[in-house]
C-alpha atoms as a PDB file:
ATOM      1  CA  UNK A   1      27.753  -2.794  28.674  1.00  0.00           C
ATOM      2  CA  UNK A   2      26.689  -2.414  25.385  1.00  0.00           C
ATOM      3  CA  UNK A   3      22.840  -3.340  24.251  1.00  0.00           C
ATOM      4  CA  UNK A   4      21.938  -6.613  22.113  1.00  0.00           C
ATOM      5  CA  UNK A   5      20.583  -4.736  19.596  1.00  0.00           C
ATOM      6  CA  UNK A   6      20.727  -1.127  18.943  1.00  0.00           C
ATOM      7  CA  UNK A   7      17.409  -1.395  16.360  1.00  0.00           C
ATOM      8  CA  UNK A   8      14.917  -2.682  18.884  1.00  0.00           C
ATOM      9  CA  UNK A   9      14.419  -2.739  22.801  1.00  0.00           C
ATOM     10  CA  UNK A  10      12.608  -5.649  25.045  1.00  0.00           C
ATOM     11  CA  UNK A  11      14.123  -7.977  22.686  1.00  0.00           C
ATOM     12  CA  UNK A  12      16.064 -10.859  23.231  1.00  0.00           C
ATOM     13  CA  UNK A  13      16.675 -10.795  19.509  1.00  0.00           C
ATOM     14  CA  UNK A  14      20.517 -10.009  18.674  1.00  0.00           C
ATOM     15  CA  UNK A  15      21.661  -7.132  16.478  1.00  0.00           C
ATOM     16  CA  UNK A  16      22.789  -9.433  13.923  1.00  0.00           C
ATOM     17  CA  UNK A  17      19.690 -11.715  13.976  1.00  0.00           C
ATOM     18  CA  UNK A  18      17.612  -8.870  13.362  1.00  0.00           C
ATOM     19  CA  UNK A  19      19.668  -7.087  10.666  1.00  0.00           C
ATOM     20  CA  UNK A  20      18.458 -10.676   8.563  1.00  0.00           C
ATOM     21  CA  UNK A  21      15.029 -10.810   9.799  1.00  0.00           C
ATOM     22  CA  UNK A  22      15.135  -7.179   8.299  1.00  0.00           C
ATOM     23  CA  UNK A  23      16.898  -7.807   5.174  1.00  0.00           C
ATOM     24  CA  UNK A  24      13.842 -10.642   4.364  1.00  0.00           C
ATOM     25  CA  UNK A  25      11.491  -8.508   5.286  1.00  0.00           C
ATOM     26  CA  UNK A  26      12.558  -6.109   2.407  1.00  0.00           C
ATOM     27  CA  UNK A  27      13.099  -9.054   0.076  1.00  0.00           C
ATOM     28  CA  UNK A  28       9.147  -9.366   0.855  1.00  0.00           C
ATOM     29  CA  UNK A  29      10.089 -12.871   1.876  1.00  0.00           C
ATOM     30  CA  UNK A  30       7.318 -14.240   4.546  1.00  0.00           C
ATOM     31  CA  UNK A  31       7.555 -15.361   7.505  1.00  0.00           C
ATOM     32  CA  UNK A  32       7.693 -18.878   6.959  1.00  0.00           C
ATOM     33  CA  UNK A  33      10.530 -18.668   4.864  1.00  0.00           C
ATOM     34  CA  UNK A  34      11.990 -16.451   7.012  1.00  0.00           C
ATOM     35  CA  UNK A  35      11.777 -18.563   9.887  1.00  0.00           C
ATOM     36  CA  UNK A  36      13.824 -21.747   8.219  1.00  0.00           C
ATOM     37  CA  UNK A  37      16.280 -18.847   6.943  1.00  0.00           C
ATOM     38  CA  UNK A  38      17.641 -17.585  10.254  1.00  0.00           C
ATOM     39  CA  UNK A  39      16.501 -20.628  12.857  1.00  0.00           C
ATOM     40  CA  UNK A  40      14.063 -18.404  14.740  1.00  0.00           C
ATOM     41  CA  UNK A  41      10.141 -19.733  15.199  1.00  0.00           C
ATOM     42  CA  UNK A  42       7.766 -18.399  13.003  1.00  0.00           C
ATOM     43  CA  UNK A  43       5.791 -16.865  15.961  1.00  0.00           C
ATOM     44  CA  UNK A  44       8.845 -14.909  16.950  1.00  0.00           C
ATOM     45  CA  UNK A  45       9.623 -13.887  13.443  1.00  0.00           C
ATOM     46  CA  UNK A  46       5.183 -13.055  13.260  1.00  0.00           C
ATOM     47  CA  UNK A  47       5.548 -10.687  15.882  1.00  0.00           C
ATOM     48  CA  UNK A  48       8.547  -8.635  14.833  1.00  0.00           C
ATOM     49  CA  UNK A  49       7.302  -8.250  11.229  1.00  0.00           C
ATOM     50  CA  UNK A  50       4.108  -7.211  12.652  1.00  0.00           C
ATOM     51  CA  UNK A  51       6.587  -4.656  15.149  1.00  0.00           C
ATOM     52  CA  UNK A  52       8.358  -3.746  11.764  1.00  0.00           C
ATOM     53  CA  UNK A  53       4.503  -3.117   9.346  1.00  0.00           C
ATOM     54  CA  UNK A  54       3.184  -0.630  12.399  1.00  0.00           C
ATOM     55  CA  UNK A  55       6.623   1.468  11.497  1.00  0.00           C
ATOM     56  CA  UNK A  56       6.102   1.360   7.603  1.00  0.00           C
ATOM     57  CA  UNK A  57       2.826   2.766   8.367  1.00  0.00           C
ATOM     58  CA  UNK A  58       3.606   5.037  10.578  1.00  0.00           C
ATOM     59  CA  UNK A  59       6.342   6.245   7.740  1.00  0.00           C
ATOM     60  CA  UNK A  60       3.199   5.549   4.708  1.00  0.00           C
ATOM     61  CA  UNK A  61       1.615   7.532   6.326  1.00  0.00           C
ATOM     62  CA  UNK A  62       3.982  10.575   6.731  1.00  0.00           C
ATOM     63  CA  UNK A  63       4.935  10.920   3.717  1.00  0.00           C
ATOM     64  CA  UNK A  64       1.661  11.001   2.326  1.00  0.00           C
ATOM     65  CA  UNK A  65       1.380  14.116   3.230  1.00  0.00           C
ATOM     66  CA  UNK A  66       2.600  15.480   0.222  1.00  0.00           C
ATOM     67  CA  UNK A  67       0.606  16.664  -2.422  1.00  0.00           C
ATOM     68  CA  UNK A  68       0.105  15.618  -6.207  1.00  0.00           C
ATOM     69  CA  UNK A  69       0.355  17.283  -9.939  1.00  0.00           C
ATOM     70  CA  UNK A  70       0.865  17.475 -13.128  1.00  0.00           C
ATOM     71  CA  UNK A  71      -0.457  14.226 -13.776  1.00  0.00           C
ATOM     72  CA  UNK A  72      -2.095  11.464 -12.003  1.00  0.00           C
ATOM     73  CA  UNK A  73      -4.718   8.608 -12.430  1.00  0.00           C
ATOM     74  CA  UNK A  74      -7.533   8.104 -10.111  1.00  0.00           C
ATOM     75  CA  UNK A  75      -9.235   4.479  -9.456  1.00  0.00           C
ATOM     76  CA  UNK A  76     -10.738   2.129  -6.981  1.00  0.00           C
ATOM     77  CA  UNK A  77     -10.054  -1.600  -5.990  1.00  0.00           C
ATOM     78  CA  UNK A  78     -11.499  -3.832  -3.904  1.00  0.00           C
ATOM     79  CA  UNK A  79      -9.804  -6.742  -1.364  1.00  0.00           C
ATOM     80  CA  UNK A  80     -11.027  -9.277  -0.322  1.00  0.00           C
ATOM     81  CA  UNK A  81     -11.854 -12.710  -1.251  1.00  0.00           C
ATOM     82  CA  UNK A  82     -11.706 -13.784  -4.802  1.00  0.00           C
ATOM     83  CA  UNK A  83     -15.398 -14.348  -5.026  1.00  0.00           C
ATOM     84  CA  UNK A  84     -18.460 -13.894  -2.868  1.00  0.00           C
ATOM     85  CA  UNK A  85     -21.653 -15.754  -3.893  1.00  0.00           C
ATOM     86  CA  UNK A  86     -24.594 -12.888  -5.001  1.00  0.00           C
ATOM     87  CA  UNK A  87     -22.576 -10.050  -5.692  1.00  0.00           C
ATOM     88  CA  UNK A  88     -19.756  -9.551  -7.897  1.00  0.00           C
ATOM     89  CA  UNK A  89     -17.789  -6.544  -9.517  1.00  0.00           C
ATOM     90  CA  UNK A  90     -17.835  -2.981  -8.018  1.00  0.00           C
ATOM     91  CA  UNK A  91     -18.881  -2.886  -4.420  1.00  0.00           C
ATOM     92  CA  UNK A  92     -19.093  -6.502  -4.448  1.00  0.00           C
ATOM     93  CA  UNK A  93     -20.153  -8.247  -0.726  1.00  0.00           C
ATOM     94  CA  UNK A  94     -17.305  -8.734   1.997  1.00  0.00           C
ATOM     95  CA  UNK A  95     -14.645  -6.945   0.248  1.00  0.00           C
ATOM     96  CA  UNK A  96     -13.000  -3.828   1.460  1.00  0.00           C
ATOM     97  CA  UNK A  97     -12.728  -0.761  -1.100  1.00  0.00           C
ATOM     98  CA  UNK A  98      -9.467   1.336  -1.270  1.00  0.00           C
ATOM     99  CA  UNK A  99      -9.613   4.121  -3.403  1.00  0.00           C
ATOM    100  CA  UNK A 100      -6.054   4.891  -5.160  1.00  0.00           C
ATOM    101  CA  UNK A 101      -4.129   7.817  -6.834  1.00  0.00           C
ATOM    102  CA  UNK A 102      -1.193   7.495  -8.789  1.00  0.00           C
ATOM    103  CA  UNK A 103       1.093  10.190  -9.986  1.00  0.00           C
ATOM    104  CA  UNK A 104       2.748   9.374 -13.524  1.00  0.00           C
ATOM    105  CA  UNK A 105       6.251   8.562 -13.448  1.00  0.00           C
ATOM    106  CA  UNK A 106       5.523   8.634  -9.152  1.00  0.00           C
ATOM    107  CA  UNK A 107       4.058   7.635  -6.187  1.00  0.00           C
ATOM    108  CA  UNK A 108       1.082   6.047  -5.414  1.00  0.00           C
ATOM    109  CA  UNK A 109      -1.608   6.827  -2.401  1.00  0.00           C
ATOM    110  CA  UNK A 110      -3.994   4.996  -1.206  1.00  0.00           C
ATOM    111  CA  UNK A 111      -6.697   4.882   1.077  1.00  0.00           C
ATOM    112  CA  UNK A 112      -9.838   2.420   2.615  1.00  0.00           C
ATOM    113  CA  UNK A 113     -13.040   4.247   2.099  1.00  0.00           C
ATOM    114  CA  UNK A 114     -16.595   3.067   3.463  1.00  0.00           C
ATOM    115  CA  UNK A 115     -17.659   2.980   0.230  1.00  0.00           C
ATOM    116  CA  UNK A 116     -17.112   4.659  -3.380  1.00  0.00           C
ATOM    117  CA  UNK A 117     -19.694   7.475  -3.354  1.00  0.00           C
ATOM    118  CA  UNK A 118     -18.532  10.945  -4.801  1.00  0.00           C
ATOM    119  CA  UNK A 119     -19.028  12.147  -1.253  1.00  0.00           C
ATOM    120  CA  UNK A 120     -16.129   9.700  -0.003  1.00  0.00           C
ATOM    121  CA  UNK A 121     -13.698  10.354  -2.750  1.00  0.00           C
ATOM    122  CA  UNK A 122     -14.169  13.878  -3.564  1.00  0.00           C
ATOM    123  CA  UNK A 123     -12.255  14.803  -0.110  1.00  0.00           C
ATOM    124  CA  UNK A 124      -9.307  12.549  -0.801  1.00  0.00           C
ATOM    125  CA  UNK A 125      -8.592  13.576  -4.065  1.00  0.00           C
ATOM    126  CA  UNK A 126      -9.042  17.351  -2.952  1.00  0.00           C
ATOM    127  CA  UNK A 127      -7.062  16.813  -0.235  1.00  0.00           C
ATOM    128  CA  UNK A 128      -3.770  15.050  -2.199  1.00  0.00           C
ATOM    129  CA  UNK A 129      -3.838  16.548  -5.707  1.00  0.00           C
ATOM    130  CA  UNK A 130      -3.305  19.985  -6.196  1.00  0.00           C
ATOM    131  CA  UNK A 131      -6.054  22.031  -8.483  1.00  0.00           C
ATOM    132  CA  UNK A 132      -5.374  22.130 -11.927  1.00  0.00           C
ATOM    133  CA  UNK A 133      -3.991  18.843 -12.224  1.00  0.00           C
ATOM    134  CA  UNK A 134      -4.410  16.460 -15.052  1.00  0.00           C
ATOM    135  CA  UNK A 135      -6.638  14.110 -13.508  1.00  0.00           C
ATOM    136  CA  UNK A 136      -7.613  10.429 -15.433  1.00  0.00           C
ATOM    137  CA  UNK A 137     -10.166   8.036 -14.635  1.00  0.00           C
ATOM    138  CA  UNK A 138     -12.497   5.613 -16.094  1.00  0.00           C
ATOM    139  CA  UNK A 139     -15.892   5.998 -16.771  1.00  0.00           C
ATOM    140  CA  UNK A 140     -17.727   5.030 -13.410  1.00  0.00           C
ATOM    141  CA  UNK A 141     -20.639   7.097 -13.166  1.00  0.00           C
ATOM    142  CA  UNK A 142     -19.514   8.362  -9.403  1.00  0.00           C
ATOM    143  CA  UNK A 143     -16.644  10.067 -11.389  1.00  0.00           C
ATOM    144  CA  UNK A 144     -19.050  12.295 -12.963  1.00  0.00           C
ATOM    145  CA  UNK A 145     -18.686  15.987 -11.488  1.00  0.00           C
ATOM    146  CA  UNK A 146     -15.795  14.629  -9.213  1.00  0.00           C
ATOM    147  CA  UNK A 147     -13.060  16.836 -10.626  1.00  0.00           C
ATOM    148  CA  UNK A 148     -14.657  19.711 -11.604  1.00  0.00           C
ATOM    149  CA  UNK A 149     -11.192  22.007  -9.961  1.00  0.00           C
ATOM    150  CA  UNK A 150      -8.915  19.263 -12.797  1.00  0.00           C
ATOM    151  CA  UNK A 151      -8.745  18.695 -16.140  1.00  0.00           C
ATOM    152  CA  UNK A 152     -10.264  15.732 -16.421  1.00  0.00           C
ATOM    153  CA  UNK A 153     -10.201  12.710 -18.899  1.00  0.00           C
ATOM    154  CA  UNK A 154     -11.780   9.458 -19.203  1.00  0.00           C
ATOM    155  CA  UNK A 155     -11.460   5.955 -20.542  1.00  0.00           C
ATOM    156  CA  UNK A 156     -14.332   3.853 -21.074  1.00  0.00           C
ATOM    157  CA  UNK A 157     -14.076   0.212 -20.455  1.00  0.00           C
ATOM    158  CA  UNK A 158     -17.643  -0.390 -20.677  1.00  0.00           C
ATOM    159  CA  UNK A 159     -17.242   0.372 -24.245  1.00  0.00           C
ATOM    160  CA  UNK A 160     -13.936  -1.957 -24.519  1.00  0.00           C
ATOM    161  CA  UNK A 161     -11.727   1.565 -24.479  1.00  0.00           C
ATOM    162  CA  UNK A 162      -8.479   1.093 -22.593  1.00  0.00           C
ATOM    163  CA  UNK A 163      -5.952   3.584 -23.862  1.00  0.00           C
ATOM    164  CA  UNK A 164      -6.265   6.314 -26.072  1.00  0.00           C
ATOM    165  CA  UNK A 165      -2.664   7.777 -26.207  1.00  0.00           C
ATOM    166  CA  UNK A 166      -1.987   9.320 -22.813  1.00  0.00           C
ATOM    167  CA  UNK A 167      -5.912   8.824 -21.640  1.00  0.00           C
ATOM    168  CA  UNK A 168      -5.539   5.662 -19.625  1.00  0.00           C
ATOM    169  CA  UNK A 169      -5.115   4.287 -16.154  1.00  0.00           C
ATOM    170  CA  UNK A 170      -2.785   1.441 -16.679  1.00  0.00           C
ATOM    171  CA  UNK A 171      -0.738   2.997 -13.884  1.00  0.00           C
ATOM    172  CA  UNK A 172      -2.707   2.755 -10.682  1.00  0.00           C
ATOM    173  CA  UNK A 173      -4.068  -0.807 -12.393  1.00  0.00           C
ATOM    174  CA  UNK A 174      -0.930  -2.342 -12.424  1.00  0.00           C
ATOM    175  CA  UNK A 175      -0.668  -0.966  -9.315  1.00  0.00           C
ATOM    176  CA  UNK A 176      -3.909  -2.938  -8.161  1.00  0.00           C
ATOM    177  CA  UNK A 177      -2.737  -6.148  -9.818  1.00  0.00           C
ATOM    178  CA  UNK A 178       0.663  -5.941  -8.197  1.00  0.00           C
ATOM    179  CA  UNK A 179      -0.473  -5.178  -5.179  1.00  0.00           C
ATOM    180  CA  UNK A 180      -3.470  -8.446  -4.954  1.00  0.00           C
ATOM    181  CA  UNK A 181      -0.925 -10.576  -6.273  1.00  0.00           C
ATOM    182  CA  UNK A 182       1.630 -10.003  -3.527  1.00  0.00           C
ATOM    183  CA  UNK A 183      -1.165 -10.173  -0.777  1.00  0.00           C
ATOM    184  CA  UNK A 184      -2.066 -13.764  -2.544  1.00  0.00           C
ATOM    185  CA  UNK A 185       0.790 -15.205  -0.993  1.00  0.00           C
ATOM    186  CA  UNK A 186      -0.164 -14.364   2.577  1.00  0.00           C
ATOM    187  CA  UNK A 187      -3.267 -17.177   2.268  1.00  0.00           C
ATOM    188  CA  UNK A 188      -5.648 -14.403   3.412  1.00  0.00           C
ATOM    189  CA  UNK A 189      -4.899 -11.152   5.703  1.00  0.00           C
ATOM    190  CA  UNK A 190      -7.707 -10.471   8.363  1.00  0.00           C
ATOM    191  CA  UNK A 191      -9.619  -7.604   8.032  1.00  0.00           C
ATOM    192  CA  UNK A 192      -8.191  -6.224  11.044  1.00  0.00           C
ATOM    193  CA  UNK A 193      -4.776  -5.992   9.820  1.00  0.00           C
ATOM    194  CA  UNK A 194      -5.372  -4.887   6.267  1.00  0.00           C
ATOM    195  CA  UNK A 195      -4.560  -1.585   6.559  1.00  0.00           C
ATOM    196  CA  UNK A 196      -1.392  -2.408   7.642  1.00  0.00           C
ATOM    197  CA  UNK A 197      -0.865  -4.514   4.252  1.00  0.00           C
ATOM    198  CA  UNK A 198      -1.817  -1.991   2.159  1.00  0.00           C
ATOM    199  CA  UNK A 199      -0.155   0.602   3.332  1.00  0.00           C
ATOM    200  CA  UNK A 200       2.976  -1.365   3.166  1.00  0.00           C
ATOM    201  CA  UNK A 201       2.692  -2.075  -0.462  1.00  0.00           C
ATOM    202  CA  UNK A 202       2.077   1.190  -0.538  1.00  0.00           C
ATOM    203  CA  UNK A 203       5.099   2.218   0.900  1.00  0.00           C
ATOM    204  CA  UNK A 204       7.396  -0.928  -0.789  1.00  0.00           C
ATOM    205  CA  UNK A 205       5.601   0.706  -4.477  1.00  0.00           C
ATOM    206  CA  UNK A 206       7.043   4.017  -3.408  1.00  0.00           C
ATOM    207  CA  UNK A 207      10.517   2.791  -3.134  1.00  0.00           C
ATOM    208  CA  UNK A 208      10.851   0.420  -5.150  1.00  0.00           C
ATOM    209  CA  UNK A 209      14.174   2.041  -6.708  1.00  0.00           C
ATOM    210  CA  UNK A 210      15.404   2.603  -3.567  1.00  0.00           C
ATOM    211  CA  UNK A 211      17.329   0.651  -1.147  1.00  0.00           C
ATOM    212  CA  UNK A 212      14.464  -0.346   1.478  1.00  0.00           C
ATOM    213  CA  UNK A 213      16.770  -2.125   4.369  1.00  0.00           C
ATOM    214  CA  UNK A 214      19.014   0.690   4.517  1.00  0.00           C
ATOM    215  CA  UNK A 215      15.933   3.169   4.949  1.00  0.00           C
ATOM    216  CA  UNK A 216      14.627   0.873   7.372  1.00  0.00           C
ATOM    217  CA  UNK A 217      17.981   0.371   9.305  1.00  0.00           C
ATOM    218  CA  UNK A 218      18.126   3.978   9.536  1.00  0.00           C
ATOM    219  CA  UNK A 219      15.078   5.018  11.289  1.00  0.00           C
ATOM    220  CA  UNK A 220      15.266   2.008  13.676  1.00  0.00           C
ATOM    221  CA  UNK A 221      18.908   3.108  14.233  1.00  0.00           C
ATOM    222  CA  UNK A 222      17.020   6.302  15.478  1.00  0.00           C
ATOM    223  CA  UNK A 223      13.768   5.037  16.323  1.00  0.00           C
ATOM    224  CA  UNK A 224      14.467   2.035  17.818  1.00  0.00           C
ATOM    225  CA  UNK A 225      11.420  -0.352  17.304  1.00  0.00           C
ATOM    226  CA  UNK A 226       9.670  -2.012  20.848  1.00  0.00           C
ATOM    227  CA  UNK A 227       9.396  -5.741  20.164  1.00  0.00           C
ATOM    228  CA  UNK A 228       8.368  -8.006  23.222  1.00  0.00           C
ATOM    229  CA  UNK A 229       9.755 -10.870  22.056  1.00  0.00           C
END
């Protein structure tokens, strides 16, 4: 007798249920929506996207691995809520920083830090970009020294300087923007599962040219995922 469903196990989810629920995942479509879509509750359709965000990390973080050159623009962000009372603006109170590297014309990496010290960064970006690479950042003073092995260039918002032909970081900004805005819609992502959310835009930012379900439908073909639903 053949199984339900070939892409997961402990599942009483059928093949062709989950080949939706996997198709709106990749449309990014949550799991309310998702829910009315295919007539499943929203707690089942909670737990297998959760199932399905362990993989893409799992994949994230494979294939960031690789390293970086040529280019690439160096920055940090910070999640959390909108606005805390006392503190605003870099390191601001309750808000978790990510520092981020973005190859021109490529992919993006990122990664939580405890804060954004030279002493945190300087291992990341020596571990994922290559030396002599073209390195760009903006003027924080942290930045100062931090790529001593790159050719390094700066932009200085402080002084209302955001571009000065190929001296910017409007990559791994837009980057930031897209990333908060898609987050938004979630209504606020505990702490304990944010890693999982950035990694995943992360990973949807990556291959965003590429067809994501069929990626997906591939290594759960081979990998089936474990959903106890």
């Amino acid at each position: 007798m053949k199984p339900r469903n070939k892409y997961s196990s402990h599942s009483h989810i059928t093949e062709a249920k989950f080949r939706q629920i996997l198709q709106e995942f990749c449309r990014d479509s949550t799991a309310s929506e998702t829910s009315d879509r295919v007539s499943i509750s929203q707690l089942t359709i909670n737990s297998i996207y959760m199932a399905i965000r362990k993989r893409v990390y799992i994949i994230a973080i494979k294939e960031g691995h690789s390293k970086f050159s040529s280019e690439v623009e160096i920055d940090e962000s910070y999640f959390g809520a909108r606005r805390v009372r006392g503190k605003r603006g870099r390191g601001a109170r309750g808000k978790v920083p990510v520092f981020g590297i973005l190859k021109r014309n490529g992919k993006v990496y990122t990664n939580i830090v405890k804060n954004c010290s030279r002493a945190q960064l300087l291992p990341i970006l020596k571990g994922k970009v290559l030396d002599g690479t073209t390195v760009y950042s903006d003027g924080w003073r942290p930045y100062d020294g931090l790529v001593y092995n790159y050719d390094h260039y700066r932009v200085y918002h402080s002084k209302n300087e955001f571009a000065r032909g190929k001296n910017h970081i409007n990559g791994i900004e837009s980057f930031w923007s897209w990333s908060k805005r898609r987050l938004h819609k979630f209504n606020g992502i505990h702490k304990k599962y944010f890693y999982l959310h950035l990694k995943e835009c992360e990973w949807r930012f990556n291959h965003r040219q590429d067809d994501m379900y069929e990626i997906l439908l591939k290594e759960f073909r081979d990998n089936p995922l474990l959903i106890s639903v």
